[in-house]
C-alpha atoms as a PDB file:
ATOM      1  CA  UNK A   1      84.151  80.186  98.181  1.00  0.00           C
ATOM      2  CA  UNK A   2      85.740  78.865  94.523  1.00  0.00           C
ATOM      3  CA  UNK A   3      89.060  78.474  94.542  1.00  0.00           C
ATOM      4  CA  UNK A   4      92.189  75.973  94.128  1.00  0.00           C
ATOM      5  CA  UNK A   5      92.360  75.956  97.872  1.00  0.00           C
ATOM      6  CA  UNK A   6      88.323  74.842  98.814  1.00  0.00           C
ATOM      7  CA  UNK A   7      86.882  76.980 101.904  1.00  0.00           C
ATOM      8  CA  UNK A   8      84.157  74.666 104.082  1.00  0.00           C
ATOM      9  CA  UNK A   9      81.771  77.312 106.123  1.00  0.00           C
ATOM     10  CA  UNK A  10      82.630  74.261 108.957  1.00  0.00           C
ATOM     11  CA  UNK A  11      86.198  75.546 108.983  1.00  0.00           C
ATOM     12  CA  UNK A  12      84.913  79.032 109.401  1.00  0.00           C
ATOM     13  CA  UNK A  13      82.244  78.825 112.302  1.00  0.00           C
ATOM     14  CA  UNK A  14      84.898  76.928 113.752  1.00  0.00           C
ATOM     15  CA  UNK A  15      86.695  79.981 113.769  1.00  0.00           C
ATOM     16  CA  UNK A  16      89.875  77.679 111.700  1.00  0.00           C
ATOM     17  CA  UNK A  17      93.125  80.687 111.324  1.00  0.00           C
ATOM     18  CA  UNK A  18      93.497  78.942 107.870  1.00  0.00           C
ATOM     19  CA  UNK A  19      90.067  79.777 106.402  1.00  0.00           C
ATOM     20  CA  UNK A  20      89.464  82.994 107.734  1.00  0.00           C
ATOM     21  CA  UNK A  21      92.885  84.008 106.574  1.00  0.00           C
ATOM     22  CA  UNK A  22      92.032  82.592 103.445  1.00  0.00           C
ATOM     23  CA  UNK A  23      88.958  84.279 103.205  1.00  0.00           C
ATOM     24  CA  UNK A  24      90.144  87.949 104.449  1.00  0.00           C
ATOM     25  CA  UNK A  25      93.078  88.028 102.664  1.00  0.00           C
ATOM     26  CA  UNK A  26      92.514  86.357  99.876  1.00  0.00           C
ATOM     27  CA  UNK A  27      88.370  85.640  98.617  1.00  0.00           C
ATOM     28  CA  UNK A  28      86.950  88.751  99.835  1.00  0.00           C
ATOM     29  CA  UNK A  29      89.537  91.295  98.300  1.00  0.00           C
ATOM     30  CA  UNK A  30      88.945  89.462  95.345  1.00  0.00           C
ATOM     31  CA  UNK A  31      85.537  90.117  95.261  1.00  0.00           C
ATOM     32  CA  UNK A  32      85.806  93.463  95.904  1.00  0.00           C
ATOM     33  CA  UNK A  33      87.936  94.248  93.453  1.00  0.00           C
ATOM     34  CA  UNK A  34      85.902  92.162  91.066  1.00  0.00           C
ATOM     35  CA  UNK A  35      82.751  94.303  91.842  1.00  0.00           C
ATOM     36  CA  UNK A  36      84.574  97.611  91.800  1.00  0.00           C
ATOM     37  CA  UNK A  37      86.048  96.954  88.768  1.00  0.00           C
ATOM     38  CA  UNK A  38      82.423  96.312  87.093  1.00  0.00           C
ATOM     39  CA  UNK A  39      81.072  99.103  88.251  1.00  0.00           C
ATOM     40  CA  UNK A  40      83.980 101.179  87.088  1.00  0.00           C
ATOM     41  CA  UNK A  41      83.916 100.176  83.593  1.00  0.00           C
ATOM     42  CA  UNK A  42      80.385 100.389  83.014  1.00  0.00           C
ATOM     43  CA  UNK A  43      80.023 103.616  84.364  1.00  0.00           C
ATOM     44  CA  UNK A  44      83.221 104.548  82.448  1.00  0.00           C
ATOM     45  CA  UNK A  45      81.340 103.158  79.396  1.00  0.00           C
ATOM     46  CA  UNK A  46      78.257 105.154  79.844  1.00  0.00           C
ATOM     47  CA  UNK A  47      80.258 108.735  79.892  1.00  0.00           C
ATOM     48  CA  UNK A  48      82.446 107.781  76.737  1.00  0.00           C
ATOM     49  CA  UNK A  49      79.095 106.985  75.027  1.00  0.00           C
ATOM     50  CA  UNK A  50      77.417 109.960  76.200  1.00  0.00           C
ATOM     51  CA  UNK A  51      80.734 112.348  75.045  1.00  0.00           C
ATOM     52  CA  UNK A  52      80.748 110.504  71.601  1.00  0.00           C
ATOM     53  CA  UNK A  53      77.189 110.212  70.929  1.00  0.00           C
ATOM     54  CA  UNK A  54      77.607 106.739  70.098  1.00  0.00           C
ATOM     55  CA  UNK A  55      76.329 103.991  72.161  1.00  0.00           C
ATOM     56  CA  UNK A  56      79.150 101.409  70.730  1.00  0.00           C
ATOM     57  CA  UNK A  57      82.211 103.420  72.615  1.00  0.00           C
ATOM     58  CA  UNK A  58      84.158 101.821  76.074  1.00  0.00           C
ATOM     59  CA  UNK A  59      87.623 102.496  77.432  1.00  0.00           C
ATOM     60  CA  UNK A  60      88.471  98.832  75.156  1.00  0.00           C
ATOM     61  CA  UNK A  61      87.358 100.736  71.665  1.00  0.00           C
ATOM     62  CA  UNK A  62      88.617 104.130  72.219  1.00  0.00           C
ATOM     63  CA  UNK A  63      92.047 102.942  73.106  1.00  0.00           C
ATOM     64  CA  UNK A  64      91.993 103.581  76.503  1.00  0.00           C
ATOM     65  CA  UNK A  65      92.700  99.917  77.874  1.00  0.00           C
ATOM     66  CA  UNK A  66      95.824 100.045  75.485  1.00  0.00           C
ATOM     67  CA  UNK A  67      97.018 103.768  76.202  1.00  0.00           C
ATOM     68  CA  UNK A  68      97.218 102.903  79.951  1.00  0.00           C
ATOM     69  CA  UNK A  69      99.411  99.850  79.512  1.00  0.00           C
ATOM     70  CA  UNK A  70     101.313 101.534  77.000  1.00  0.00           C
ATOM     71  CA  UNK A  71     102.068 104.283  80.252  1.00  0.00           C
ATOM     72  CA  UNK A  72     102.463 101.193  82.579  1.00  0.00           C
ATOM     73  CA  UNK A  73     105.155  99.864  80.626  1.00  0.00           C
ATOM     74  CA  UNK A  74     107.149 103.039  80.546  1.00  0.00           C
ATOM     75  CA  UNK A  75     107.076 103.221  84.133  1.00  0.00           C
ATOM     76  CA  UNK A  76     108.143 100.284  84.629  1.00  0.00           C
ATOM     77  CA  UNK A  77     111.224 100.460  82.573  1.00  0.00           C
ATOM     78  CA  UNK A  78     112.377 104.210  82.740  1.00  0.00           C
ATOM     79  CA  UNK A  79     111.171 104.657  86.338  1.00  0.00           C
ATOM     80  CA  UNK A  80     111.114 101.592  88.351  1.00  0.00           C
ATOM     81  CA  UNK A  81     111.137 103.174  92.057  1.00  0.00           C
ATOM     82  CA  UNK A  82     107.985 104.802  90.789  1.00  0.00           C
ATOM     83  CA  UNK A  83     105.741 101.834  92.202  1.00  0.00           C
ATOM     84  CA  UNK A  84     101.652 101.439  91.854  1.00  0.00           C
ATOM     85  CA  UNK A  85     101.136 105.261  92.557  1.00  0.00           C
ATOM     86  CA  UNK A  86     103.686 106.504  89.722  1.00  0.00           C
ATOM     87  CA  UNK A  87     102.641 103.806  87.502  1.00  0.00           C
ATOM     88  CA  UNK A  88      99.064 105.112  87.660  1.00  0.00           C
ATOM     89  CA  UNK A  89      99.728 108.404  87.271  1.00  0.00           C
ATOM     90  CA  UNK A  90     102.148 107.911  84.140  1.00  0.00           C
ATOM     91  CA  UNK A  91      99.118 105.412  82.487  1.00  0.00           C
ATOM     92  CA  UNK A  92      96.395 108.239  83.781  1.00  0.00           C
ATOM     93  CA  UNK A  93      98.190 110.738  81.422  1.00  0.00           C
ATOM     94  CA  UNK A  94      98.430 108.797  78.430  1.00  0.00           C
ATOM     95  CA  UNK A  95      94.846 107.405  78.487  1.00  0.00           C
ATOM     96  CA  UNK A  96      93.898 111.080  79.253  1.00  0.00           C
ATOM     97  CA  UNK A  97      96.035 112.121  76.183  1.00  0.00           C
ATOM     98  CA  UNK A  98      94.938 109.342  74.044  1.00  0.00           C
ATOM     99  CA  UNK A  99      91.208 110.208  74.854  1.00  0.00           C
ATOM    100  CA  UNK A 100      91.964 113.738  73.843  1.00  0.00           C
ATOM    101  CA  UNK A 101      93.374 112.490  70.537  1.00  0.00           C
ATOM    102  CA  UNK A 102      90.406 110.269  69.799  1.00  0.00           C
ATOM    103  CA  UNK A 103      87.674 112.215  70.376  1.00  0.00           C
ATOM    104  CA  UNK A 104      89.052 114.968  68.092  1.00  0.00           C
ATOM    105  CA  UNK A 105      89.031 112.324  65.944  1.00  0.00           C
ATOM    106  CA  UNK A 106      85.735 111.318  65.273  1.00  0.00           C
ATOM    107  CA  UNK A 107      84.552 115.113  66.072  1.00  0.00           C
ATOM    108  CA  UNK A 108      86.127 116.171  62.693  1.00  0.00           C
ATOM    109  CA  UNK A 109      85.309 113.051  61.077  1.00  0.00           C
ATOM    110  CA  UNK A 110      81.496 112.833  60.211  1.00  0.00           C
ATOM    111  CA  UNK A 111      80.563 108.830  59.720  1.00  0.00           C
ATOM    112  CA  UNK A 112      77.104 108.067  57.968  1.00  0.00           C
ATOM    113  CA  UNK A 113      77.006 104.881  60.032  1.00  0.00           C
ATOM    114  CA  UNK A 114      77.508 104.748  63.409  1.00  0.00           C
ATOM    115  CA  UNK A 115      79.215 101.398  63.986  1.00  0.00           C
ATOM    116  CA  UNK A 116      81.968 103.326  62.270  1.00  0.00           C
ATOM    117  CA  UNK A 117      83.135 105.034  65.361  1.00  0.00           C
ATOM    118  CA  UNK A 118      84.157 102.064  67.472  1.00  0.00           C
ATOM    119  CA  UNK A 119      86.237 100.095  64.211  1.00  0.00           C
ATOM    120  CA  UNK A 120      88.167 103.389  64.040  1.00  0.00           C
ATOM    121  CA  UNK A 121      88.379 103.011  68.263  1.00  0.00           C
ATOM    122  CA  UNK A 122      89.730  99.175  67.956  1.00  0.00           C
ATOM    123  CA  UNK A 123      91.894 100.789  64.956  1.00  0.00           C
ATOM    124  CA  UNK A 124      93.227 103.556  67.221  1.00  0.00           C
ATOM    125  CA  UNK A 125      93.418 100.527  69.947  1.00  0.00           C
ATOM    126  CA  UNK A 126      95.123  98.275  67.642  1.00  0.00           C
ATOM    127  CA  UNK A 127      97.855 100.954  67.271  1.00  0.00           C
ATOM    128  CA  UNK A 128      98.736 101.657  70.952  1.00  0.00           C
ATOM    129  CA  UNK A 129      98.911  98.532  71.515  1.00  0.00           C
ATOM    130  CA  UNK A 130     101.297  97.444  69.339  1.00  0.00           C
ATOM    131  CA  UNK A 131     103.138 100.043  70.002  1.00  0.00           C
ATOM    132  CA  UNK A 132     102.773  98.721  73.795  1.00  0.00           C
ATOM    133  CA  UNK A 133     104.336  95.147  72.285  1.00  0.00           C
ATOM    134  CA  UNK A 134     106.935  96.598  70.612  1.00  0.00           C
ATOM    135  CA  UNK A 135     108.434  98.773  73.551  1.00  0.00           C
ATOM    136  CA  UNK A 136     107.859  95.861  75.737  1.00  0.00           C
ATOM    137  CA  UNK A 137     109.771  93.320  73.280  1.00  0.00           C
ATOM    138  CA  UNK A 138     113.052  96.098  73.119  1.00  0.00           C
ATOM    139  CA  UNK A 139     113.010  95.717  76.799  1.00  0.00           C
ATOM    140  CA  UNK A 140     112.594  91.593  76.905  1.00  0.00           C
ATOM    141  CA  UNK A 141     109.400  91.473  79.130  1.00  0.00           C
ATOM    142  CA  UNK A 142     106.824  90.301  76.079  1.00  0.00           C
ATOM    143  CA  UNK A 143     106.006  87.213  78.102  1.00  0.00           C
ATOM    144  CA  UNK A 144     105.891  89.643  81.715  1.00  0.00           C
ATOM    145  CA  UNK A 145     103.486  92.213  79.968  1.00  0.00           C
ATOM    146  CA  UNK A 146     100.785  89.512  78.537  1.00  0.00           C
ATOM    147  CA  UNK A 147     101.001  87.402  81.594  1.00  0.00           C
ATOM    148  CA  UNK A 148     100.339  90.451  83.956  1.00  0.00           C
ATOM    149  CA  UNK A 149      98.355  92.258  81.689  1.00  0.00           C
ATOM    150  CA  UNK A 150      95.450  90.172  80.509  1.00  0.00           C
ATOM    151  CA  UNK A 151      92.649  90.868  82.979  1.00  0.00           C
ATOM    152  CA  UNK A 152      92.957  88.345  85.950  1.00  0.00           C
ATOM    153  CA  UNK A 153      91.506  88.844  89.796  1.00  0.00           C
ATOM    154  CA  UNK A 154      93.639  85.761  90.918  1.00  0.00           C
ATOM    155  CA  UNK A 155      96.716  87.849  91.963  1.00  0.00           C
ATOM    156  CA  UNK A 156      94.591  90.238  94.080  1.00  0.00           C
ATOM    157  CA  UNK A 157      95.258  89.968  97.489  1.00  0.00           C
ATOM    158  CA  UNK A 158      95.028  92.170 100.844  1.00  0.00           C
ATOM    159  CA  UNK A 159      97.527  94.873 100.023  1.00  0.00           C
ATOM    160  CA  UNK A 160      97.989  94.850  96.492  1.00  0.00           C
ATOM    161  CA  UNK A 161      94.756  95.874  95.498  1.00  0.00           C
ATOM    162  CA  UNK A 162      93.572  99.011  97.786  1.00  0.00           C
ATOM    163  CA  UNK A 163      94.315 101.927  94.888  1.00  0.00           C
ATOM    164  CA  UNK A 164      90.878 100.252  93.028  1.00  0.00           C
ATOM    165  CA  UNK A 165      89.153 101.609  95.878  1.00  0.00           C
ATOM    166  CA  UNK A 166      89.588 105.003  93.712  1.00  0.00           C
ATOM    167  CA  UNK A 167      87.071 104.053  91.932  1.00  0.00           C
ATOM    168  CA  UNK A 168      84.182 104.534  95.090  1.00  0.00           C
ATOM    169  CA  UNK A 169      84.847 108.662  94.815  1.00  0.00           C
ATOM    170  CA  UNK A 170      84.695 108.539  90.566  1.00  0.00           C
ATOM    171  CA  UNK A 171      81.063 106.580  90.538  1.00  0.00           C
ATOM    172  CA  UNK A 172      79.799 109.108  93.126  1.00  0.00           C
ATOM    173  CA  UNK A 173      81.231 112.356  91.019  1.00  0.00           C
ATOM    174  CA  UNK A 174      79.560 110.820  88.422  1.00  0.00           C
ATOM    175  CA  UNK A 175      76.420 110.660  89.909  1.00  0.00           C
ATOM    176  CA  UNK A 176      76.861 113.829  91.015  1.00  0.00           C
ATOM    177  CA  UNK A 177      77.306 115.243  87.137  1.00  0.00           C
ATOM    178  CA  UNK A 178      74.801 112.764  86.071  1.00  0.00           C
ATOM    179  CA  UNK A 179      72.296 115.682  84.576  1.00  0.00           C
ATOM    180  CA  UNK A 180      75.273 117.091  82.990  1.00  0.00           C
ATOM    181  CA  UNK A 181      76.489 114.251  80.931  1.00  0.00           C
ATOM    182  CA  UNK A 182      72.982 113.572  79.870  1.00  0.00           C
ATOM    183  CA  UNK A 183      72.701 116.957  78.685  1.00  0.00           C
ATOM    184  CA  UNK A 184      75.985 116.295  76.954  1.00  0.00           C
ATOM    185  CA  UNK A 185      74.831 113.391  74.762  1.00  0.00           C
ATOM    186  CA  UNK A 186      72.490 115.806  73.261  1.00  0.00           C
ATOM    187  CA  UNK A 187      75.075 117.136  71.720  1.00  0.00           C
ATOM    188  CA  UNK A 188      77.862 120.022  71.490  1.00  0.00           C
ATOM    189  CA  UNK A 189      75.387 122.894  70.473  1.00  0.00           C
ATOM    190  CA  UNK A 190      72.147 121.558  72.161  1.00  0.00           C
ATOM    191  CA  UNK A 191      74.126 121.280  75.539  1.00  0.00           C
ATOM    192  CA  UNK A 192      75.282 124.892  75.374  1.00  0.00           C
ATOM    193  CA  UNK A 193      72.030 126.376  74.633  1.00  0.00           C
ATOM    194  CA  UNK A 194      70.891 125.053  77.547  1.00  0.00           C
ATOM    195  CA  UNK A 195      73.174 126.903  79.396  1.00  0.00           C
ATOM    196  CA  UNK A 196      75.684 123.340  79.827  1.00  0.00           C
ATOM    197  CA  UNK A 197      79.201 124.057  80.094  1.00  0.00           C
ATOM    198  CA  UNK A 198      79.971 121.847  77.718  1.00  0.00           C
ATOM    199  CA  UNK A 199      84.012 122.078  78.101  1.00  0.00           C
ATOM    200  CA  UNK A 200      84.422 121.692  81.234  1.00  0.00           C
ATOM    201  CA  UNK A 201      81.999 118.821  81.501  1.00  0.00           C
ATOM    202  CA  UNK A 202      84.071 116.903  78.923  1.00  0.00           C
ATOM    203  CA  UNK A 203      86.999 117.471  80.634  1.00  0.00           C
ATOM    204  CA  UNK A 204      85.696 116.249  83.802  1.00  0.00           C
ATOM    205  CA  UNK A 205      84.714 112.795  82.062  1.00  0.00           C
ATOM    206  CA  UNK A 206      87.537 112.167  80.354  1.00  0.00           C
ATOM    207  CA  UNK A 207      89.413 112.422  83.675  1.00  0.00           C
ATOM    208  CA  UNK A 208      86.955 110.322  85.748  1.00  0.00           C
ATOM    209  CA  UNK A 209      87.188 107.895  82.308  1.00  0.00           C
ATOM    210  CA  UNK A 210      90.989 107.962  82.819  1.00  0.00           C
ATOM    211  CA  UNK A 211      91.224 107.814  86.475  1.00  0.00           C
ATOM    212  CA  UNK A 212      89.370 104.304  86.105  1.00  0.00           C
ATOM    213  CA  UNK A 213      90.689 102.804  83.198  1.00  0.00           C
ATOM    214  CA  UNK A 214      94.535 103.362  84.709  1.00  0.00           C
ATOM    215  CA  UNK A 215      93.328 102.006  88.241  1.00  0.00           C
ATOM    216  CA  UNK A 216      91.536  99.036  86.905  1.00  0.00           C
ATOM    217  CA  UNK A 217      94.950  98.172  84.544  1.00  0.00           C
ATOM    218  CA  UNK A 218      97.246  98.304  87.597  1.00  0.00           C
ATOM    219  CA  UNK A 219      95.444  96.386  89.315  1.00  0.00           C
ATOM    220  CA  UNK A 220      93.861  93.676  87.106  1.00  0.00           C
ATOM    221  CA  UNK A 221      94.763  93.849  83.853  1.00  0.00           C
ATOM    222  CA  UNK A 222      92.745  94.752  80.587  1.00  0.00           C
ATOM    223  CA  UNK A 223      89.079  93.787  80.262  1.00  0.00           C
ATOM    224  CA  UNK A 224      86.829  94.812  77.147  1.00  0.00           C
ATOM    225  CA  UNK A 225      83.673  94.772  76.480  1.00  0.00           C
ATOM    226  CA  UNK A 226      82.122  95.348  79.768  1.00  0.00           C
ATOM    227  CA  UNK A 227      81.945  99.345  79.213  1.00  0.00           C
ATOM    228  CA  UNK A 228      80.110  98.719  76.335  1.00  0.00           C
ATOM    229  CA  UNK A 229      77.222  96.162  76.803  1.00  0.00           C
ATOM    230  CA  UNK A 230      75.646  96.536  79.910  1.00  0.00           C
ATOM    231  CA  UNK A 231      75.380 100.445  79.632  1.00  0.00           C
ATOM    232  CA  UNK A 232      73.289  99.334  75.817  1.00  0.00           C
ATOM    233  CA  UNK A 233      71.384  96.567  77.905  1.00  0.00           C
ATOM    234  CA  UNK A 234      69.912  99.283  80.161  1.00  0.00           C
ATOM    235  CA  UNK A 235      69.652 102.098  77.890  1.00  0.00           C
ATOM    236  CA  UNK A 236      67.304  99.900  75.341  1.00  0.00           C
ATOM    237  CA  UNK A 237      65.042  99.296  78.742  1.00  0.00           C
ATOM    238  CA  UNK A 238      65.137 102.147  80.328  1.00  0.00           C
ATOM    239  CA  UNK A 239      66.169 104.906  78.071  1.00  0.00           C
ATOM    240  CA  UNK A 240      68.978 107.680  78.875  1.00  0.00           C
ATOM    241  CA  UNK A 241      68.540 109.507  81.818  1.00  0.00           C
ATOM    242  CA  UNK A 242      71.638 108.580  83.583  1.00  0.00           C
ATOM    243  CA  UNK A 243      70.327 110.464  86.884  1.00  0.00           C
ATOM    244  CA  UNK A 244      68.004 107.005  86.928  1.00  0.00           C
ATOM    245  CA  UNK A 245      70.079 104.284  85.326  1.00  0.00           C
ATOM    246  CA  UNK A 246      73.555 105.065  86.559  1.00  0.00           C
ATOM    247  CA  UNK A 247      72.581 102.704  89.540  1.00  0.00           C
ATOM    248  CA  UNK A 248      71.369 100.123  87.396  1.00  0.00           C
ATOM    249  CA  UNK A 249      74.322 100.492  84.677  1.00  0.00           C
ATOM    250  CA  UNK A 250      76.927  99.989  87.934  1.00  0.00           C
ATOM    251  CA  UNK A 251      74.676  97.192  89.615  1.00  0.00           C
ATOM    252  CA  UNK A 252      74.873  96.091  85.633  1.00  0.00           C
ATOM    253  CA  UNK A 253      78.954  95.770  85.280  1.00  0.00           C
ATOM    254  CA  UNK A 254      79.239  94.803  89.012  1.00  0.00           C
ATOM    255  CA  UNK A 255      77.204  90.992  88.362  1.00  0.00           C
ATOM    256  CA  UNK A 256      78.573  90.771  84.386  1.00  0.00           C
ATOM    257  CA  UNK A 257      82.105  91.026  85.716  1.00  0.00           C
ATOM    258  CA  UNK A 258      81.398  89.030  88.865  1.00  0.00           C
ATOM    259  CA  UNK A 259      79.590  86.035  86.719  1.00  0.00           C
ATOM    260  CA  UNK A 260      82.672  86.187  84.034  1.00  0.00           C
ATOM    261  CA  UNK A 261      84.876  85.504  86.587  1.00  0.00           C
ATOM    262  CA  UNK A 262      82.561  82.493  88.491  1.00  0.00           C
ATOM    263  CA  UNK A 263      82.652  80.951  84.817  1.00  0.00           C
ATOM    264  CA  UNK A 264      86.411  81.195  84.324  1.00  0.00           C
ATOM    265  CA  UNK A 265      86.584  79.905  87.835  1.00  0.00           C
ATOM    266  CA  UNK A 266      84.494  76.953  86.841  1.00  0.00           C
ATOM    267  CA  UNK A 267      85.403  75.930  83.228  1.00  0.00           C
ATOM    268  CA  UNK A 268      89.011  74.279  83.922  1.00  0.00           C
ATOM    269  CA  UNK A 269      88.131  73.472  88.081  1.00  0.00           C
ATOM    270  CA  UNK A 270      90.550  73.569  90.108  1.00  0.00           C
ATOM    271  CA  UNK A 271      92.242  75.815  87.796  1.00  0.00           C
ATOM    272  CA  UNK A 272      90.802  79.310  86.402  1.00  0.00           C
ATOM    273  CA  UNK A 273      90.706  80.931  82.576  1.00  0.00           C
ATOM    274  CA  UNK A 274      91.264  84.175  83.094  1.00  0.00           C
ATOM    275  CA  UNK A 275      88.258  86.853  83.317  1.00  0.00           C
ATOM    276  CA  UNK A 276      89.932  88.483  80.849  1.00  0.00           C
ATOM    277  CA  UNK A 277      89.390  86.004  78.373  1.00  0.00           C
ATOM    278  CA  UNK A 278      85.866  85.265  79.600  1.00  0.00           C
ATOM    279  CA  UNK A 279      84.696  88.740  79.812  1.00  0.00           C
ATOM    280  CA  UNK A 280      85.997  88.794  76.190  1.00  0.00           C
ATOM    281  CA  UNK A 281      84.534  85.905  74.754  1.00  0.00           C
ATOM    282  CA  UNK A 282      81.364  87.148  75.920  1.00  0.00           C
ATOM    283  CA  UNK A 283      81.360  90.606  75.768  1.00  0.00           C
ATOM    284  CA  UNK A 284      82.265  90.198  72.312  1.00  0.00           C
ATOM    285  CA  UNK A 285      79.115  88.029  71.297  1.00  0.00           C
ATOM    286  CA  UNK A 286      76.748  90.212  72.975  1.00  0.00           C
ATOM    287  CA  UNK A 287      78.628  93.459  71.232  1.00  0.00           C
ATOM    288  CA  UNK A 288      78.189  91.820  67.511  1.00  0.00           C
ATOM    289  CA  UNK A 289      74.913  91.407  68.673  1.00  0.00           C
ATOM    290  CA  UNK A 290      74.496  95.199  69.205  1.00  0.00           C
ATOM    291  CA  UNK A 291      76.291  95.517  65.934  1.00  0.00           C
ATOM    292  CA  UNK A 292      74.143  93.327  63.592  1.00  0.00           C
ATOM    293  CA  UNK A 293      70.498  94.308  65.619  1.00  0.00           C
ATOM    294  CA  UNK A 294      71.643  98.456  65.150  1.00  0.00           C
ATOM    295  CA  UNK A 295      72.359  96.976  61.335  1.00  0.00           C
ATOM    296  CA  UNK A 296      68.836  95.552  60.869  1.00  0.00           C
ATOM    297  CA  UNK A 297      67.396  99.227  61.931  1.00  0.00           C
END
């Protein structure tokens, strides 16, 4: 019911057009795609860790985030009839090749301490996404990428948003392979003597990882951090069985993402901060957090 434009619950047992068109084409897509989008990335968050074996790994310090608008950028400029579904597919296969690079990555590398592994990520980030800048400033659209870019559920509205439902089948495959990518954070060898096909189960969560992360940038932008904290929030209460806290870690990034945005909403009233900026500022605090408590271990 926040918003520029203020919705009375008078108006709508009135049955007013204005306020229920308001609300169904406007408020409740956003919520939607403000819950999906949670649940996406924490889930997303939760099989990067488990892959890794490091509990500081999300789409935002692996370089997924930046590899998909890197492919959203050269969609838009080499193939511009492509529209949302050709855009997601091109930033699909470079967050799905950038993965691929990364893990092999820290696989051959062997860090000593683990807080290691996501400042090589942000590196790795830091490095797409300038290369992201600098194809967007040879085609003139700096100011169009960062404006459209930076996570922000105020230009959702009834059919621009529908691809995030995409996200609905991923969570449930994910359940579904639950066992398996706990098995996986075992590790490579562990996994495989217990009979785990280790390969194929990597492959299928770097493409549920990438399905998300692409789906969630076309449609709202770039938002860190939530992949990361809430999946470390409910592994330090209720351990790593993902078969029982996948609900919780979803339920988790669902009401983090959905409070960001009721803050950003609230802070400059009638006008928003965007969640990617709030997510951000907050994420961030609760990941140094992690950081300097795993430190002091």
């Amino acid at each position: 019911m926040l918003g520029a434009h203020t919705i009375a619950w008078a108006d709508l047992s009135i049955g007013s057009g204005e306020a229920w068109l308001m609300l169904t084409a406007s408020r409740l897509p956003r919520l939607v795609a403000i819950l999906l989008t949670g649940i996406g990335l924490a889930v997303s968050g939760v099989i990067l860790q488990q892959m890794v074996q490091n509990r500081f790994v999300e789409p935002g310090t692996s370089g997924g985030l930046d590899a998909a608008k890197l492919g959203i950028l050269i969609a838009l400029t080499q193939i511009p009839t492509a529209g949302k579904i050709g855009q997601m597919l091109l930033a699909l296969a470079f967050c799905l090749a950038t993965s691929l690079v990364y893990i092999a990555i820290i696989r051959r590398i062997q860090f000593k301490n683990t807080t290691l592994v996501p400042v090589i990520g942000l590196m790795y980030g830091g490095l797409l996404s300038a290369c992201a800048e600098f194809y967007a400033y040879q085609y003139n659209i700096m100011q169009s990428m960062q404006g459209w870019l930076l996570g922000d559920f105020s230009k959702v509205v009834q059919g621009q948003y529908e691809v995030i439902y995409l996200i609905l089948p991923i969570v449930a495959v994910t359940y579904l392979y639950a066992h398996r990518f706990t098995v996986m954070g075992m590790g490579e060898e562990t996994a495989k003597s217990l009979g785990l096909g280790y390969t194929t189960t990597a492959a299928m969560g770097l493409m549920l990882v990438a399905i998300t992360v692409s789906v969630t940038v076309i449609s709202v932008g770039a938002i860190y951090f939530v992949g990361l904290v809430i999946p470390n929030l409910v592994a330090l209460h209720y351990g790593d069985n993902l078969r029982h806290t996948l609900p919780t870690v979803a339920l988790g990034g669902a009401l983090l993402l959905l409070a960001c945005d009721i803050v950003g909403r609230l802070l400059v009233y009638p006008f928003e901060v965007p969640i990617g900026l709030t997510a951000g500022a907050i994420g961030g605090a609760i990941f140094l957090a992690l950081i300097l408590r795993g430190d002091q271990r």
